[in-house]
Protein backbone atom coordinates (compact mmCIF):
# COMPACT_ATOMS: atom_id res chain seq x y z
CA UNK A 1 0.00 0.00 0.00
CA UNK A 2 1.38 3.43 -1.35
CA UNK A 3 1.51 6.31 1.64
CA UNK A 4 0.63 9.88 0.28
CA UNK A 5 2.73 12.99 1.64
CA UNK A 6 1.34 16.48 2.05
CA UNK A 7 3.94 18.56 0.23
CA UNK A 8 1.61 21.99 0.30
CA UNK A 9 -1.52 23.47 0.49
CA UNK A 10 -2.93 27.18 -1.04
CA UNK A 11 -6.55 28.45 -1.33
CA UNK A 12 -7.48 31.27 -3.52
CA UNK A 13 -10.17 33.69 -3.34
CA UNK A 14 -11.78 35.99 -5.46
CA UNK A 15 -14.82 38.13 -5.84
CA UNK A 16 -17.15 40.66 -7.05
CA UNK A 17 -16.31 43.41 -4.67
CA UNK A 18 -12.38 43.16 -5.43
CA UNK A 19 -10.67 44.19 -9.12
CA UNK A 20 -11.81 41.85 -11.75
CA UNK A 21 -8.97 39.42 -11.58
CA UNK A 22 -7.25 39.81 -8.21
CA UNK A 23 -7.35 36.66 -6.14
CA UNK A 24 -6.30 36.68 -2.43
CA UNK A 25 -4.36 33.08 -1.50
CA UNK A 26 -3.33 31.49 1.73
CA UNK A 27 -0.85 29.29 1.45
CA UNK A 28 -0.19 27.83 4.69
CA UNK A 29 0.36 30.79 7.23
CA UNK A 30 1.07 33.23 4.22
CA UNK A 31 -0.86 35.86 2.52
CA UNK A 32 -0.45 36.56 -1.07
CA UNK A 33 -2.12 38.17 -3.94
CA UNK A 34 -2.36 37.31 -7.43
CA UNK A 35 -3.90 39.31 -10.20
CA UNK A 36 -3.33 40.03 -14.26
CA UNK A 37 -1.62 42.80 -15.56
CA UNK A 38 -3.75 46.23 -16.42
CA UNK A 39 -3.41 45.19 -19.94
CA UNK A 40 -5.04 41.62 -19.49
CA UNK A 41 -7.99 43.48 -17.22
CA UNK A 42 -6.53 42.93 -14.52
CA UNK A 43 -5.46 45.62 -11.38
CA UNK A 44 -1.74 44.39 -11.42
CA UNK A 45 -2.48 43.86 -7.49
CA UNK A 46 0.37 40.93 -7.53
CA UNK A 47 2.21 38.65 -10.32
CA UNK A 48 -0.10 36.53 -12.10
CA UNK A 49 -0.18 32.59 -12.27
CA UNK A 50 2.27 32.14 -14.00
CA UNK A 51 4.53 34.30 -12.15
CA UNK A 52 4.00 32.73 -9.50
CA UNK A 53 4.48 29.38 -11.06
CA UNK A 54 7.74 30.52 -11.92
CA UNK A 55 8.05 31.76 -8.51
CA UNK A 56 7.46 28.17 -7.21
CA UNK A 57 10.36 27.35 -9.73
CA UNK A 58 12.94 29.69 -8.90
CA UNK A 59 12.71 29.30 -5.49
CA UNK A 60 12.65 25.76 -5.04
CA UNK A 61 15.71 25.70 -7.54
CA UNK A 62 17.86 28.35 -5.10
CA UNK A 63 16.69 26.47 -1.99
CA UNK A 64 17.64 23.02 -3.63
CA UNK A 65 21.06 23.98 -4.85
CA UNK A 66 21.67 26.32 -1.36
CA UNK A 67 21.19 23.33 0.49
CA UNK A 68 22.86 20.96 -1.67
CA UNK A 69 26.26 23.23 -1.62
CA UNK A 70 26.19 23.65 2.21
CA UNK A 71 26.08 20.03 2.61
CA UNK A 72 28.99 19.78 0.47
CA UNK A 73 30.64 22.79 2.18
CA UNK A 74 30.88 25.00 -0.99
CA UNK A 75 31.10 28.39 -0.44
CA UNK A 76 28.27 30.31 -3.27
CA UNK A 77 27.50 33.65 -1.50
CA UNK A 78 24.78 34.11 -3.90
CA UNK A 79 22.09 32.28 -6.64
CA UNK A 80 20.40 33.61 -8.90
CA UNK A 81 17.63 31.67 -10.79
CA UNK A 82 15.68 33.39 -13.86
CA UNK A 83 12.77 31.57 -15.18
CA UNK A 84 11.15 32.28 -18.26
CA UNK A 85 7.28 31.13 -19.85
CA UNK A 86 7.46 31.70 -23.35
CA UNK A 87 4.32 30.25 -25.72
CA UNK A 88 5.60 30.70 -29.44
CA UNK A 89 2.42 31.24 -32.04
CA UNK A 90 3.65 27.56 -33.79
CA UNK A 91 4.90 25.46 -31.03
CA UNK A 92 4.89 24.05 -27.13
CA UNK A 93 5.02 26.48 -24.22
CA UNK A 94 8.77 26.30 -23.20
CA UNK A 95 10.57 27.50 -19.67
CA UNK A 96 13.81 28.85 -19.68
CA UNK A 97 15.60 28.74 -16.49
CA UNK A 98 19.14 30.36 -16.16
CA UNK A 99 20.92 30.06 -12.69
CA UNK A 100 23.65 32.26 -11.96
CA UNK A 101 26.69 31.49 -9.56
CA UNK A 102 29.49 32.75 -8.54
CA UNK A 103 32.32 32.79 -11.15
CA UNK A 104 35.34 31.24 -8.88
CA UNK A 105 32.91 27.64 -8.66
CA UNK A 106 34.71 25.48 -9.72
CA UNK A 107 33.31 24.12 -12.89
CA UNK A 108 32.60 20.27 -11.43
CA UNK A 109 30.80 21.83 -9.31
CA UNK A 110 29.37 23.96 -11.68
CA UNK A 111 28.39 20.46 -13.31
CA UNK A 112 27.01 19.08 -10.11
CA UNK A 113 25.04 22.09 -9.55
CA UNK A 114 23.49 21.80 -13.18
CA UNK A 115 22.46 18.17 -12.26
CA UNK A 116 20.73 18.72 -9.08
CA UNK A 117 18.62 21.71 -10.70
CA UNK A 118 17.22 19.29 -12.87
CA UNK A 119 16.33 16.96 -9.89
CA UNK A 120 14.44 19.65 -7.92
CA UNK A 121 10.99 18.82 -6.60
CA UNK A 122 9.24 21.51 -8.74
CA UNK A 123 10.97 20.45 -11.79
CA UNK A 124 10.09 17.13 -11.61
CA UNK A 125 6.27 18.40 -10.86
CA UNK A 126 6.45 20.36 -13.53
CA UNK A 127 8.42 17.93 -16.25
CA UNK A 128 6.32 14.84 -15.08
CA UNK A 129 2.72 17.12 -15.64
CA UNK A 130 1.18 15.88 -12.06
CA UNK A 131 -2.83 14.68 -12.43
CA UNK A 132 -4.58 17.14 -11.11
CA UNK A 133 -8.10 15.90 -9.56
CA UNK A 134 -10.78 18.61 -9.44
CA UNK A 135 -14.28 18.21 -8.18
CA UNK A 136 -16.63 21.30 -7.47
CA UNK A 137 -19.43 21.78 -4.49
CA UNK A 138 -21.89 24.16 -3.57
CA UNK A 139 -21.28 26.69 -0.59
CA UNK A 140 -22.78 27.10 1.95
């Protein structure tokens, strides 16, 4: 018998009283806001979903290869990670991701580094396209 982990939870909000798009989300003890730019409609109240998608993706990949350097005692005073979500007119939505290290790494670890980002729990969530389940229910 398979045993399920909670990874995360968020719930999103949104309304008739607030700008069109915005959405207020909890996600665990946080409070964030979502919401399309003025040009889409929206009030441009917080980054939209796919910004925050990417957010998910960037961060995970900094926290990932943070914690994978101090257990190998490297010294990288900073990471960077860019993410990009580009949809071309004749093709499949692509991400770009560029991580940016310091320049004295040595370049096996470099190499290392490159490996693990591909390993990172939201890449693999991502890359693997998880099943999503939905079901809707009345309120109240």
């Amino acid at each position: 018998m398979s045993t399920v982990r909670h990874v995360a939870r968020a719930a999103g909000t949104t309304g008739s009283a607030v700008p069109a798009y915005r959405v207020d989300i909890e996600a665990g003890a946080h409070r964030l806001v979502a919401d399309e730019p003025v040009a889409a409609g929206g009030g441009d109240a917080g980054p939209p979903p796919f910004g925050l998608l990417l957010a998910a993706l960037t961060a995970c990949t900094a926290t990932t290869l943070r914690m994978y350097a101090e257990r190998k005692g490297w010294d990288l005073a900073t990471i960077q990670v860019d993410a990009r979500y580009d949809v071309p007119d004749d093709g499949p939505a692509t991400i770009t991701r560029t991580v940016v290290i310091p320049s004295a790494v040595a370049a096996e670890q470099r190499d290392r580094l490159a490996e693990i980002a591909e390993r990172t729990p939201v890449t693999r969530a991502v890359r693997a396209g998880t099943q999503i389940t939905t079901t809707f229910r009345a309120a109240g």
